[in-house]
Protein backbone atom coordinates (compact mmCIF):
# COMPACT_ATOMS: atom_id res chain seq x y z
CA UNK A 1 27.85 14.70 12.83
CA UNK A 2 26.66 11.30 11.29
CA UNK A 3 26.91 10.32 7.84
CA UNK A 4 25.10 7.37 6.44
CA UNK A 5 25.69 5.40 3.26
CA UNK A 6 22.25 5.92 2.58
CA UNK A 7 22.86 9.49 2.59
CA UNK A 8 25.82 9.41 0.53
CA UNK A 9 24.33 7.92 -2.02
CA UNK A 10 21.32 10.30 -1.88
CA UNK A 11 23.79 13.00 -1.95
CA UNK A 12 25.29 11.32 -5.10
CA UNK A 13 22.60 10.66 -7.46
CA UNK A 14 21.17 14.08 -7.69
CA UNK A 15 25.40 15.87 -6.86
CA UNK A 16 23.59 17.73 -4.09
CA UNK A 17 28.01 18.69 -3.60
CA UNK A 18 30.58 21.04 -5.11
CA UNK A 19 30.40 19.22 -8.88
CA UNK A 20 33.23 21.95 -10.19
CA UNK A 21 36.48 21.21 -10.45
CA UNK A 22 36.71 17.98 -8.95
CA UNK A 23 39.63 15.86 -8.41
CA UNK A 24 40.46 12.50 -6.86
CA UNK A 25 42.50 12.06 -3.45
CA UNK A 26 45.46 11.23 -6.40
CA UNK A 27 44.93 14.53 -7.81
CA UNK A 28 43.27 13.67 -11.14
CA UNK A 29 40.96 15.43 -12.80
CA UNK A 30 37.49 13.85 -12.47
CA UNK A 31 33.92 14.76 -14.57
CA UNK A 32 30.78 13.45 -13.88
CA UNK A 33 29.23 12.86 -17.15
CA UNK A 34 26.28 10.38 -15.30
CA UNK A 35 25.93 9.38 -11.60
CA UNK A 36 24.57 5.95 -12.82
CA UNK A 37 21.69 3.87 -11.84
CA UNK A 38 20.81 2.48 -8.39
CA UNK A 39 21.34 -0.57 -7.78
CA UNK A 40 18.96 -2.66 -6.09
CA UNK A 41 19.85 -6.08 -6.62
CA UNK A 42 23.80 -7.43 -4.50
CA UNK A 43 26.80 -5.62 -6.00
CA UNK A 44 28.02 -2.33 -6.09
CA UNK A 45 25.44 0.86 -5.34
CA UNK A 46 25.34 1.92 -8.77
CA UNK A 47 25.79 0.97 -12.41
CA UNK A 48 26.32 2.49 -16.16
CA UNK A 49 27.90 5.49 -14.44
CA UNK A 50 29.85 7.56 -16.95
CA UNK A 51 32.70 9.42 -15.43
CA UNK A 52 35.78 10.90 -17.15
CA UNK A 53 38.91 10.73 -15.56
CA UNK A 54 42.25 13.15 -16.63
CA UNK A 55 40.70 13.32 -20.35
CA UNK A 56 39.52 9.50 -20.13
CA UNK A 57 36.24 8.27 -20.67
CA UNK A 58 35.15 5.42 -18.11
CA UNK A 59 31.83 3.38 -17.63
CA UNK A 60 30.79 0.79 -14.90
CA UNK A 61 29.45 1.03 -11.48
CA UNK A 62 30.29 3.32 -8.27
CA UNK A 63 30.20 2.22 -5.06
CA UNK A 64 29.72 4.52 -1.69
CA UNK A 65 31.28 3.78 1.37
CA UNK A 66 30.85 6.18 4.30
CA UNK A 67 34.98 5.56 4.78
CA UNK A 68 37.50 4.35 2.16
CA UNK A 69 38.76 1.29 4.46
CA UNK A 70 35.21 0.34 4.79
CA UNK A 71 35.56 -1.56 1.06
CA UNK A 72 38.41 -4.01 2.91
CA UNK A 73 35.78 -4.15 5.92
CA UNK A 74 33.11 -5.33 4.07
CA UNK A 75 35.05 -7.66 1.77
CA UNK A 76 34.98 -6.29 -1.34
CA UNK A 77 38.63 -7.39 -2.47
CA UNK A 78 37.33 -11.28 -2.63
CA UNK A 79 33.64 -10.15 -4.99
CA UNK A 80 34.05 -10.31 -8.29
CA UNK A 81 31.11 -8.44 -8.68
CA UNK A 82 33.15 -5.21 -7.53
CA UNK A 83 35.85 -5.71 -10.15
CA UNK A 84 34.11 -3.29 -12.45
CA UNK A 85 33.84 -0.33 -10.08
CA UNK A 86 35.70 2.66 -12.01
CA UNK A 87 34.93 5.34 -8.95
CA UNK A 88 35.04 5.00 -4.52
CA UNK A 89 32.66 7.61 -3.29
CA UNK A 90 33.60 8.00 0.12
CA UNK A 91 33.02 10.59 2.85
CA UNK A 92 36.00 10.56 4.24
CA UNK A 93 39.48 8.55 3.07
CA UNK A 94 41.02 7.19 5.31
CA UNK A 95 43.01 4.04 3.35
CA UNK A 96 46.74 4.14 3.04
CA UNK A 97 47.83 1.95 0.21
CA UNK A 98 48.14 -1.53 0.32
CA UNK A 99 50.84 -3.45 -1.68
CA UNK A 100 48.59 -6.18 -1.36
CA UNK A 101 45.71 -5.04 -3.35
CA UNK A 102 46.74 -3.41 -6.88
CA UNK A 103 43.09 -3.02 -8.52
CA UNK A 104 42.41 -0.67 -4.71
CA UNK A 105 45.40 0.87 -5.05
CA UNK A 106 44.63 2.03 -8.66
CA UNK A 107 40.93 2.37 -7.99
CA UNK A 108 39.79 6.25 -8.00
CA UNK A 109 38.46 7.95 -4.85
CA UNK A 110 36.22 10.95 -4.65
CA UNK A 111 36.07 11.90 -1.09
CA UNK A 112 32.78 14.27 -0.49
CA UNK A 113 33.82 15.70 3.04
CA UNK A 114 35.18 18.82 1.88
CA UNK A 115 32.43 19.50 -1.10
CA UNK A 116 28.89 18.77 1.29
CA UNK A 117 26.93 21.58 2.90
CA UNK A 118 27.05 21.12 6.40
CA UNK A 119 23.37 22.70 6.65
CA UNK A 120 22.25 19.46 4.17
CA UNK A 121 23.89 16.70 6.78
CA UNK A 122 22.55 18.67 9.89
CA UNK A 123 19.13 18.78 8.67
CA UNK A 124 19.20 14.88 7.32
CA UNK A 125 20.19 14.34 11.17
CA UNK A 126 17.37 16.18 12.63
CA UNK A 127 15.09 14.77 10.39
CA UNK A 128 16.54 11.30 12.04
CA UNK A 129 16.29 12.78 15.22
CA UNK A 130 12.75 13.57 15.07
CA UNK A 131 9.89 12.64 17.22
CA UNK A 132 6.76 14.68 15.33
CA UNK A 133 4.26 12.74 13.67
CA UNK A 134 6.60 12.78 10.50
CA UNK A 135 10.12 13.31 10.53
CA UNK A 136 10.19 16.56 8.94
CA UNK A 137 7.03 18.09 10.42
CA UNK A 138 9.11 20.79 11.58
CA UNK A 139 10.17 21.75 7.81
CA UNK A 140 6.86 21.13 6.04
CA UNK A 141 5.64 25.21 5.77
CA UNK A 142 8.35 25.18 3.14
CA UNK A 143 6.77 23.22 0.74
CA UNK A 144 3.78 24.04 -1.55
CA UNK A 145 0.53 22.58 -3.00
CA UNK A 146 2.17 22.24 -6.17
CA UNK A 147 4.76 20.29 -4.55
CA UNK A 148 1.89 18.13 -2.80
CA UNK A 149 -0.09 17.82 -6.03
CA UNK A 150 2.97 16.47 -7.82
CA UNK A 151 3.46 13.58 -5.11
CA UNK A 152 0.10 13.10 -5.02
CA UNK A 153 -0.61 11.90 -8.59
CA UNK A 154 2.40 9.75 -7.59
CA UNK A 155 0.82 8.05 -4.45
CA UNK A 156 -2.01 7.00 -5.45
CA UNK A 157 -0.50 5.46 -8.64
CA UNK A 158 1.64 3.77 -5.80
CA UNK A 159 -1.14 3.28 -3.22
CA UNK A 160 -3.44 0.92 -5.98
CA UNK A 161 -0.32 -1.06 -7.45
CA UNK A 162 -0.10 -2.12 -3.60
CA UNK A 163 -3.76 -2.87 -3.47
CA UNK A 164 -3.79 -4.40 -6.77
CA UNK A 165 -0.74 -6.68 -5.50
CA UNK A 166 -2.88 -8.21 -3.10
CA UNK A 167 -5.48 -9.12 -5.59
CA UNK A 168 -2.97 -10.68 -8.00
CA UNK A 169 -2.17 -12.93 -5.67
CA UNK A 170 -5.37 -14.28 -5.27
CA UNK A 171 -5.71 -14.22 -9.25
CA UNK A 172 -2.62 -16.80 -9.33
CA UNK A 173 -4.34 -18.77 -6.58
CA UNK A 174 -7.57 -18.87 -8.08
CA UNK A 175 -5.87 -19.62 -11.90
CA UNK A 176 -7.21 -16.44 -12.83
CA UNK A 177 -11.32 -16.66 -11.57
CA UNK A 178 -12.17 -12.82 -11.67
CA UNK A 179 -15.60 -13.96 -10.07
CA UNK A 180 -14.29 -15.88 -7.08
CA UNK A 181 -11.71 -13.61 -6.41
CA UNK A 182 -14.38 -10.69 -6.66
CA UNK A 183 -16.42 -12.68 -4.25
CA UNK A 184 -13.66 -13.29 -1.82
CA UNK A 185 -12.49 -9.66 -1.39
CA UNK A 186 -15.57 -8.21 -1.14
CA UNK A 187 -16.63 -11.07 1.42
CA UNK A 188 -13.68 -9.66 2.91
CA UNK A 189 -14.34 -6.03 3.07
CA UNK A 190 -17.27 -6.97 4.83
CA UNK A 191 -15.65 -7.53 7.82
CA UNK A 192 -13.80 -4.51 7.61
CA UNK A 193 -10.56 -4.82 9.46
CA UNK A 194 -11.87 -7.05 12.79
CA UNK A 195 -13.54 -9.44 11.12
CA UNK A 196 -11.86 -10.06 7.59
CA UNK A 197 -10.19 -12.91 8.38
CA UNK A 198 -13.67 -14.83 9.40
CA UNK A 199 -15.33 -12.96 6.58
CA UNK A 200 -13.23 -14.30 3.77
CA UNK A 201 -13.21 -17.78 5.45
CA UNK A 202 -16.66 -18.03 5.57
CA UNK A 203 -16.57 -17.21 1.59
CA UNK A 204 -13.47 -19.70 0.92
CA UNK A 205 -15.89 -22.54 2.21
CA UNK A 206 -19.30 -21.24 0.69
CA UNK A 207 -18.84 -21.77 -3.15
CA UNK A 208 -19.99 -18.79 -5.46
CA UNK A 209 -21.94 -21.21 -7.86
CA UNK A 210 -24.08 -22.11 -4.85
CA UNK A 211 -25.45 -18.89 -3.90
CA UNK A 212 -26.31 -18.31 -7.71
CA UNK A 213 -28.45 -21.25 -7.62
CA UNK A 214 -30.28 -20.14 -4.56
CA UNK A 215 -29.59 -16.45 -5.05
CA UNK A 216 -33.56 -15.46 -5.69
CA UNK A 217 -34.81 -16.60 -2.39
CA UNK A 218 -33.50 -14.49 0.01
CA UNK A 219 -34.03 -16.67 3.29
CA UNK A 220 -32.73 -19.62 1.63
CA UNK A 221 -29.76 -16.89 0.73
CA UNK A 222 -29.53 -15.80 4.39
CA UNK A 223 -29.54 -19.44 6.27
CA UNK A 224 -26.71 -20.87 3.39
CA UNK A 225 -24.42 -17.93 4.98
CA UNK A 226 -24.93 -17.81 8.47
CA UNK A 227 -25.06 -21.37 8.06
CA UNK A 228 -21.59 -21.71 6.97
CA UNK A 229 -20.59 -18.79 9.40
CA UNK A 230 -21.28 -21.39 12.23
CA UNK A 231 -24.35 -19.45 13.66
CA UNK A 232 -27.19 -21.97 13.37
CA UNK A 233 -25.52 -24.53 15.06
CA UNK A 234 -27.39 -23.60 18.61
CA UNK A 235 -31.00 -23.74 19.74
CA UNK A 236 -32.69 -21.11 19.03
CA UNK A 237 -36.33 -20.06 20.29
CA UNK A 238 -36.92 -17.14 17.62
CA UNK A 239 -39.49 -19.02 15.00
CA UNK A 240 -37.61 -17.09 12.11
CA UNK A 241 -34.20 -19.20 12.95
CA UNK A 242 -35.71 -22.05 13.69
CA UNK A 243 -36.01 -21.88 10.00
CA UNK A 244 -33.37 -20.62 8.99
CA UNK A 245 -31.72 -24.13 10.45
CA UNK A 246 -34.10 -26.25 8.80
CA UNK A 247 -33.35 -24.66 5.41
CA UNK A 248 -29.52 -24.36 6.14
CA UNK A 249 -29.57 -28.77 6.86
CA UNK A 250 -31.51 -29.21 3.80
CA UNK A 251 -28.84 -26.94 1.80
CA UNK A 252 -26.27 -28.87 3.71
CA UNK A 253 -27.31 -32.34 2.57
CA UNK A 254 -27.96 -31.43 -0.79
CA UNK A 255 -24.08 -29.44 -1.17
CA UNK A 256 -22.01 -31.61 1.20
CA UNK A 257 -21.57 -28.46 3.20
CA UNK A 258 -19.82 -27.76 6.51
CA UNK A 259 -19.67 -24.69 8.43
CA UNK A 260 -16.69 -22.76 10.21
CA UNK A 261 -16.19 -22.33 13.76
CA UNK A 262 -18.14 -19.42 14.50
CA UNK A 263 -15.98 -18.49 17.34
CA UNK A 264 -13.68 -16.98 14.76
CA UNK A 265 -16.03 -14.23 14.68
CA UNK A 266 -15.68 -11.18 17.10
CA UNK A 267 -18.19 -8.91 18.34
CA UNK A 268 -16.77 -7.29 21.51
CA UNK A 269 -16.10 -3.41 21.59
CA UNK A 270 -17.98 -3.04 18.05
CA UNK A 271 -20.74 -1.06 17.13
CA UNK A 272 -23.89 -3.54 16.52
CA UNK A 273 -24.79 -1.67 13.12
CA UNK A 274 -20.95 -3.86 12.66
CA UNK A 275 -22.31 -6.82 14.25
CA UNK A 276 -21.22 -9.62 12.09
CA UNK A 277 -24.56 -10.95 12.06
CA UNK A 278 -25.96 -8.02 10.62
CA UNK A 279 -23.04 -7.81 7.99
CA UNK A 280 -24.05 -11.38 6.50
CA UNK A 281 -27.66 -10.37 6.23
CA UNK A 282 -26.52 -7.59 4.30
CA UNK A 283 -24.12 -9.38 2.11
CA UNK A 284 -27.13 -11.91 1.64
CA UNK A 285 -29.48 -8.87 0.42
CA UNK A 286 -26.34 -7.81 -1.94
CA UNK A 287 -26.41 -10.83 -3.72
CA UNK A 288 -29.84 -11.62 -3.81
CA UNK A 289 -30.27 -8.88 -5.36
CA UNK A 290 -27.20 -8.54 -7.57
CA UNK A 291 -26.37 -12.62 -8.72
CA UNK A 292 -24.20 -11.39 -11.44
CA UNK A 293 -22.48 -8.32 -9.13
CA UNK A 294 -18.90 -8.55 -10.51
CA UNK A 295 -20.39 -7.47 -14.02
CA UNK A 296 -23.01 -5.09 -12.45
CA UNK A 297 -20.48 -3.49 -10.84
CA UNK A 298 -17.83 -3.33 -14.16
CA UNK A 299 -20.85 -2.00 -16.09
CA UNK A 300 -20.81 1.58 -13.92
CA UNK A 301 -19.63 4.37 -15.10
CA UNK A 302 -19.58 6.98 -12.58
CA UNK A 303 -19.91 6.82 -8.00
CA UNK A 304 -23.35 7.49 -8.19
CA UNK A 305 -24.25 4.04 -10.36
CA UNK A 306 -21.71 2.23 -8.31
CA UNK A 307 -22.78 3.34 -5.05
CA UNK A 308 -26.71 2.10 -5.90
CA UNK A 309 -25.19 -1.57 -6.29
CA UNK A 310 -24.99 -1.47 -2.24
CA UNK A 311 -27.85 0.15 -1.46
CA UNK A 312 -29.53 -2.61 0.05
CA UNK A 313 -30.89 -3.60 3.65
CA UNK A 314 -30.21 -6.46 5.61
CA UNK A 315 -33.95 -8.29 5.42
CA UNK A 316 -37.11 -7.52 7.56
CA UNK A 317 -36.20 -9.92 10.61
CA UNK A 318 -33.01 -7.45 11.07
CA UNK A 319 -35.31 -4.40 11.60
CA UNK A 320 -35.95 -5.20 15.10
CA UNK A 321 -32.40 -7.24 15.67
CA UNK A 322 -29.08 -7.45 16.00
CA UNK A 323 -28.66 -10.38 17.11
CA UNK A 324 -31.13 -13.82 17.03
CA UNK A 325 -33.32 -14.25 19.99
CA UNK A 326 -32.75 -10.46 20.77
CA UNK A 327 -35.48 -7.68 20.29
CA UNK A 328 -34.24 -4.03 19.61
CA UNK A 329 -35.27 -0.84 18.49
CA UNK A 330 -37.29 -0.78 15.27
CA UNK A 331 -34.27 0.43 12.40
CA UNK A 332 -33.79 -0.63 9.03
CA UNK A 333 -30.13 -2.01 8.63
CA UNK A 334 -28.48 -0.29 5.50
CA UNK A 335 -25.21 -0.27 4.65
CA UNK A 336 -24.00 3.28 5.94
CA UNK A 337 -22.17 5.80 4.29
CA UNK A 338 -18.64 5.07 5.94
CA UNK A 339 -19.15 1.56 5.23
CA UNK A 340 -20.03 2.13 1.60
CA UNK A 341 -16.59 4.41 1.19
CA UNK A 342 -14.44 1.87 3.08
CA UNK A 343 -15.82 -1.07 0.44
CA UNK A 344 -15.20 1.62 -2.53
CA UNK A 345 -11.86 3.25 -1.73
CA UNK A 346 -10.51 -0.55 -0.16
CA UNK A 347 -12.04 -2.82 -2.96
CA UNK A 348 -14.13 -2.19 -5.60
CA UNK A 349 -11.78 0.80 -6.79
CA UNK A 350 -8.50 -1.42 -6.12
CA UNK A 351 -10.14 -4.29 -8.32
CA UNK A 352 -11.47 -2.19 -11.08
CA UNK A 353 -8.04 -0.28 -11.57
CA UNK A 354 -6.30 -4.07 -11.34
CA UNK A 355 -9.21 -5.56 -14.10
CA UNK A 356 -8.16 -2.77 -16.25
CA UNK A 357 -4.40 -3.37 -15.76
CA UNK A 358 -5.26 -7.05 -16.73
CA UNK A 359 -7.97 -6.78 -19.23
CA UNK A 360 -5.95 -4.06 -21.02
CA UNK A 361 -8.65 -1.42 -20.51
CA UNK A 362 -7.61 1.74 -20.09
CA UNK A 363 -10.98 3.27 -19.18
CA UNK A 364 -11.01 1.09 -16.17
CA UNK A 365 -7.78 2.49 -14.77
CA UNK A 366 -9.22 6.04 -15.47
CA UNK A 367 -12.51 5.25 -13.75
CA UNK A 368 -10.52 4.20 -10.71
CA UNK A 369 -9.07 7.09 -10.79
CA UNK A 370 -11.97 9.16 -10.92
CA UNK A 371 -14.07 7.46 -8.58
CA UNK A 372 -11.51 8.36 -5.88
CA UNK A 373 -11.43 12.12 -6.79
CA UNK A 374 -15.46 11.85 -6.28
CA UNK A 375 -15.86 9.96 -2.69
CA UNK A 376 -15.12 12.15 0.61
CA UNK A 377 -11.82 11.88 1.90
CA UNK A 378 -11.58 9.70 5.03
CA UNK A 379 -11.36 10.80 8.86
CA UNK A 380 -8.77 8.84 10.69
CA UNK A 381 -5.92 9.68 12.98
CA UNK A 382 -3.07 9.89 10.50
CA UNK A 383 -5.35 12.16 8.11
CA UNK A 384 -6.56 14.51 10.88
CA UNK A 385 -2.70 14.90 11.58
CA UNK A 386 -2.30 16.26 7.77
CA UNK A 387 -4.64 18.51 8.21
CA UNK A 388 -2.39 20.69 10.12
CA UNK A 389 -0.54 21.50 7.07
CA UNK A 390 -3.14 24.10 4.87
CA UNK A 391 -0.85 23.34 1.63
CA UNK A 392 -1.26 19.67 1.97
CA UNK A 393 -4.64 18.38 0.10
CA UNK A 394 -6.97 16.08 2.21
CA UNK A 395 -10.29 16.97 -0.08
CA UNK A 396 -11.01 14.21 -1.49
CA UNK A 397 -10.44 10.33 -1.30
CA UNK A 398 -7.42 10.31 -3.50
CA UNK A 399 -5.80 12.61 -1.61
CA UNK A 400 -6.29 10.79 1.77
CA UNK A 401 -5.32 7.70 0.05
CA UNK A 402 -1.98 8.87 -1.30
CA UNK A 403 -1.05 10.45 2.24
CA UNK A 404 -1.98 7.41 3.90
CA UNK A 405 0.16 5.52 1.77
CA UNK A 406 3.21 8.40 2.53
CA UNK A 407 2.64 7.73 6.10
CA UNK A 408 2.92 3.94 5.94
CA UNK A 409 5.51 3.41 3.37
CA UNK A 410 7.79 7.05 3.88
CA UNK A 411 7.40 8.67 7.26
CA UNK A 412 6.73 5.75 9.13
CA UNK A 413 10.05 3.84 7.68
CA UNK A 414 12.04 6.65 7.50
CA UNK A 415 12.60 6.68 3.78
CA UNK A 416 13.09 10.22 3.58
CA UNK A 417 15.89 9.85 1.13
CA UNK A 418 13.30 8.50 -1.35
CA UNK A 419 10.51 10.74 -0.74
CA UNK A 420 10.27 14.09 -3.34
CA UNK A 421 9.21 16.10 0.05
CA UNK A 422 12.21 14.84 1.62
CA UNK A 423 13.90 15.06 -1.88
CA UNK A 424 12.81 18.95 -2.10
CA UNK A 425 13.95 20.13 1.59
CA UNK A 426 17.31 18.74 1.88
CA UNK A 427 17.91 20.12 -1.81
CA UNK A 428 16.56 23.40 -0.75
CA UNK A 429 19.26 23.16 2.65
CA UNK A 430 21.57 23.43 -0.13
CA UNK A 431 20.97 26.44 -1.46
C-alpha cells in the first residue's frame, strides 16, 4: 500500500483518522485543538498548530514525514527552522532514540498507521493508478450538482485571476497603458491560438496612436496593417494591392515604419474564413469603425451591446478573396459566432473582470461574471468528455470555463488532494 507525504498531510488538515483518544508513541495524552496552517513557503508543513499534550498547551508548527527516521534523512537536525516543531506526524515510527539528538528524542510523535481507514489510502492509490480521462472518473456518480455548483463558483473565480495574471503583466510592461495593452491582447486573440504570436507582433510594432490618426479611412487602415504584417512586400497584379503598397510606403515614410517577417504567419491546415489575411482585414474594419474601442467596449452593459462592437466585415475586396491575387466564391467575411465567443470568454471578459479589479469597480467584476453565464458553453475535447457526467454543469460559458480550468490545473496534475471533488470522495471513503 503506498503512502505519500502529500497524503499525510491531506489526511491531517481535515483529521480524516481516529481523533479520540489519542496518544503519542511515549504514551502521552495528545488533543488536537488546531491542525495548523499549510505551509507553503521552506520549513516545516505546517504552522500555528495548537495541540495539547498530557494537560499542556503547545503552539508551533507540525511536520509530516511518511516515516519517523525520514526527519534524520532529510536533515532536519542541522535547520533551525525545525526547532519549533512541537508534533512528528508520521505514518509509521520507525526511530529508536538517539543519544545524539535530545530536542528528537523529546520531540512528540503521532504515528497515523493504526488510526487511517484502509478504504481512504486504497482509493487515494487508485485514484493514482488511474488511466480515465480524470483520475477519479470511476468515482464521479457519487457526487452531486450541488457539489459541482459549489466548485464551480470557485473555478471561475480561479480561471479569470489566471487570465487576469497574464494581463498584469503586460500592465507592468506597458507602465500601466490600459489602451495599448487592450490593443495588444485583442491583436492577439485575433490569431487565436496558431497565429497569436505573429498577431501580437504585428501590434507590438504598429503603434496604437497611428491607426487613430488614420483610423477613418479604411484602406489607408487596411494597407498600415498588412503592411506591417509583411504582406505587401511582393508584386502583386490585383489593382486593389497595388494600392494598398503605394499607400502602405507613403505611411511608411511619413512613421519611420518597418514591417515583420511575414513568414511568421501560418496558414497551412486552417480554415480560410482563419486565413490571417482575412483576420487583419477584419481587425482593420474593427477599428475603423470603433477608434476609441477600449471605452466602447467598457461602456456595455450586457452580451448583446458587447457582441455588436464586433459585428463588422472584413471590407468589399475580401468578398470575393481570401487571399490577394486569388478569386473565390462571392461571401461576406464576418467575424463568426465561435470566433466572437473565443475573443469574449479569452479577452474581453478576462480584461473587464481585471479593469475592475484595478479600477476598483465592482460592477465590472460582476459584469464579467455575467457575461459568461450568458455566452454558450464551448465544444472542445475536454468539455465533450464532461458531458458524460449528467450532474456536472456544461450549460453555459462559465461552466465550461471553470471545468476547463479543473482539467488543466487538477486532473491533469494530479492535485487531487487539493480539489473539493477529490476533497469530498476520499472523505466520503471514510465513512
Amino acid at each position: 500500500m503506498l503512502i505519500s507525504e502529500k497524503l499525510l498531510a491531506f489526511v491531517w488538515q481535515y483529521r480524516l483518522f481516529k481523533a479520540t483518544n489519542l496518544h503519542t508513541t511515549k504514551g502521552d495524552t495528545l488533543q488536537i485543538l488546531h491542525s495548523g496552517r499549510e505551509q507553503t513557503d521552506a520549513g516545516p508543513d505546517f504552522f500555528d498548530a495548537r495541540i495539547n499534550l498530557n494537560g499542556t498547551l503547545w503552539a508551533g508548527c507540525v511536520e509530516i514525514h511518511v516515516k519517523s527516521s525520514d526527519w534524520l534523512r532529510h536533515r532536519h537536525q542541522h535547520d533551525p527552522a525545525y526547532q519549533n516543531v512541537i508534533l512528528h506526524v508520521v505514518y509509521e515510527h520507525d526511530l529508536a532514540e538517539n543519544s545524539e539528538n535530545v530536542f528528537l528524542n523529546n520531540l512528540p510523535v503521532l504515528e497515523l498507521k493504526p488510526l487511517l481507514n484502509a478504504t481512504l489510502i486504497a482509493r487515494y492509490n487508485t485514484l493514482k493508478e488511474q488511466k480515465d480521462f480524470v483520475p477519479c472518473a470511476a468515482f464521479l456518480t457519487e457526487t452531486t450538482s450541488l457539489d459541482w455548483q459549489i466548485f464551480t463558483d470557485k473555478l471561475i473565480v480561479a480561471r479569470l485571476e489566471d487570465k487576469a495574471m497574464q494581463i498584469s503583466q503586460t500592465l507592468a510592461d506597458t507602465q500601466q497603458d490600459w489602451e495599448k495593452v487592450f490593443w495588444l491582447k485583442l491583436g492577439a486573440a485575433m490569431g487565436a491560438k496558431v497565429n497569436a504570436p505573429a498577431f501580437e507582433m504585428l501590434c507590438r510594432i504598429t503603434p496604437l496612436e497611428i491607426v487613430r490618426k488614420i483610423a477613418d479611412d479604411l484602406p489607408s487602415l487596411e494597407a498600415l496593417l498588412l503592411g506591417q504584417a509583411g504582406f505587401l512586400e511582393k508584386n502583386y497584379e490585383d489593382a486593389y494591392f497595388q494600392q494598398l503598397q503605394q499607400t502602405y510606403r507613403h505611411l511608411q515614410e511619413r512613421f519611420q515604419l518597418q514591417p515583420m517577417n511575414n513568414a511568421m504567419w501560418k496558414f497551412l491546415r486552417m480554415r480560410p474564413a482563419n486565413f490571417p489575411s482575412i483576420r487583419i482585414a477584419q481587425f482593420a474594419a474593427l477599428w475603423h469603425r470603433e477608434p476609441q474601442l477600449l471605452q466602447t467596449v467598457l461602456a456595455c452593459q450586457n452580451l448583446s451591446e458587447l457582441q455588436s462592437c464586433f459585428q463588422v466585415a472584413a471590407s468589399d475586396y475580401w468578398n470575393t478573396h481570401y487571399l490577394p491575387d486569388k478569386l473565390s466564391k462571392n461571401t461576406v467575411k464576418t467575424l463568426g459566432n465561435d470566433m466572437l465567443h473565443s475573443l469574449l470568454i479569452n479577452t474581453l471578459v478576462p480584461f473587464i473582470f481585471i479593469y475592475g479589479k484595478y479600477q476598483y469597480k465592482n460592477q465590472y467584476e460582476d459584469l464579467a461574471f455575467s457575461l459568461l453565464e450568458e455566452i454558450p458553453p464551448e465544444h472542445n475535447r475536454i468539455v465533450a468528455q464532461w458531458k458524460q457526467w449528467q450532474q456536472i454543469p456544461t450549460k453555459n460559458a462559465q461552466h465550461t470555463q471553470a471545468l476547463l480550468h479543473l482539467y488543466k490545473h487538477y486532473c491533469a496534475e494530479f492535485r487531487c488532494l487539493s480539489c473539493n471533488i477529490g476533497y469530498k470522495l476520499l472523505k466520503q471513503s471514510e465513512l
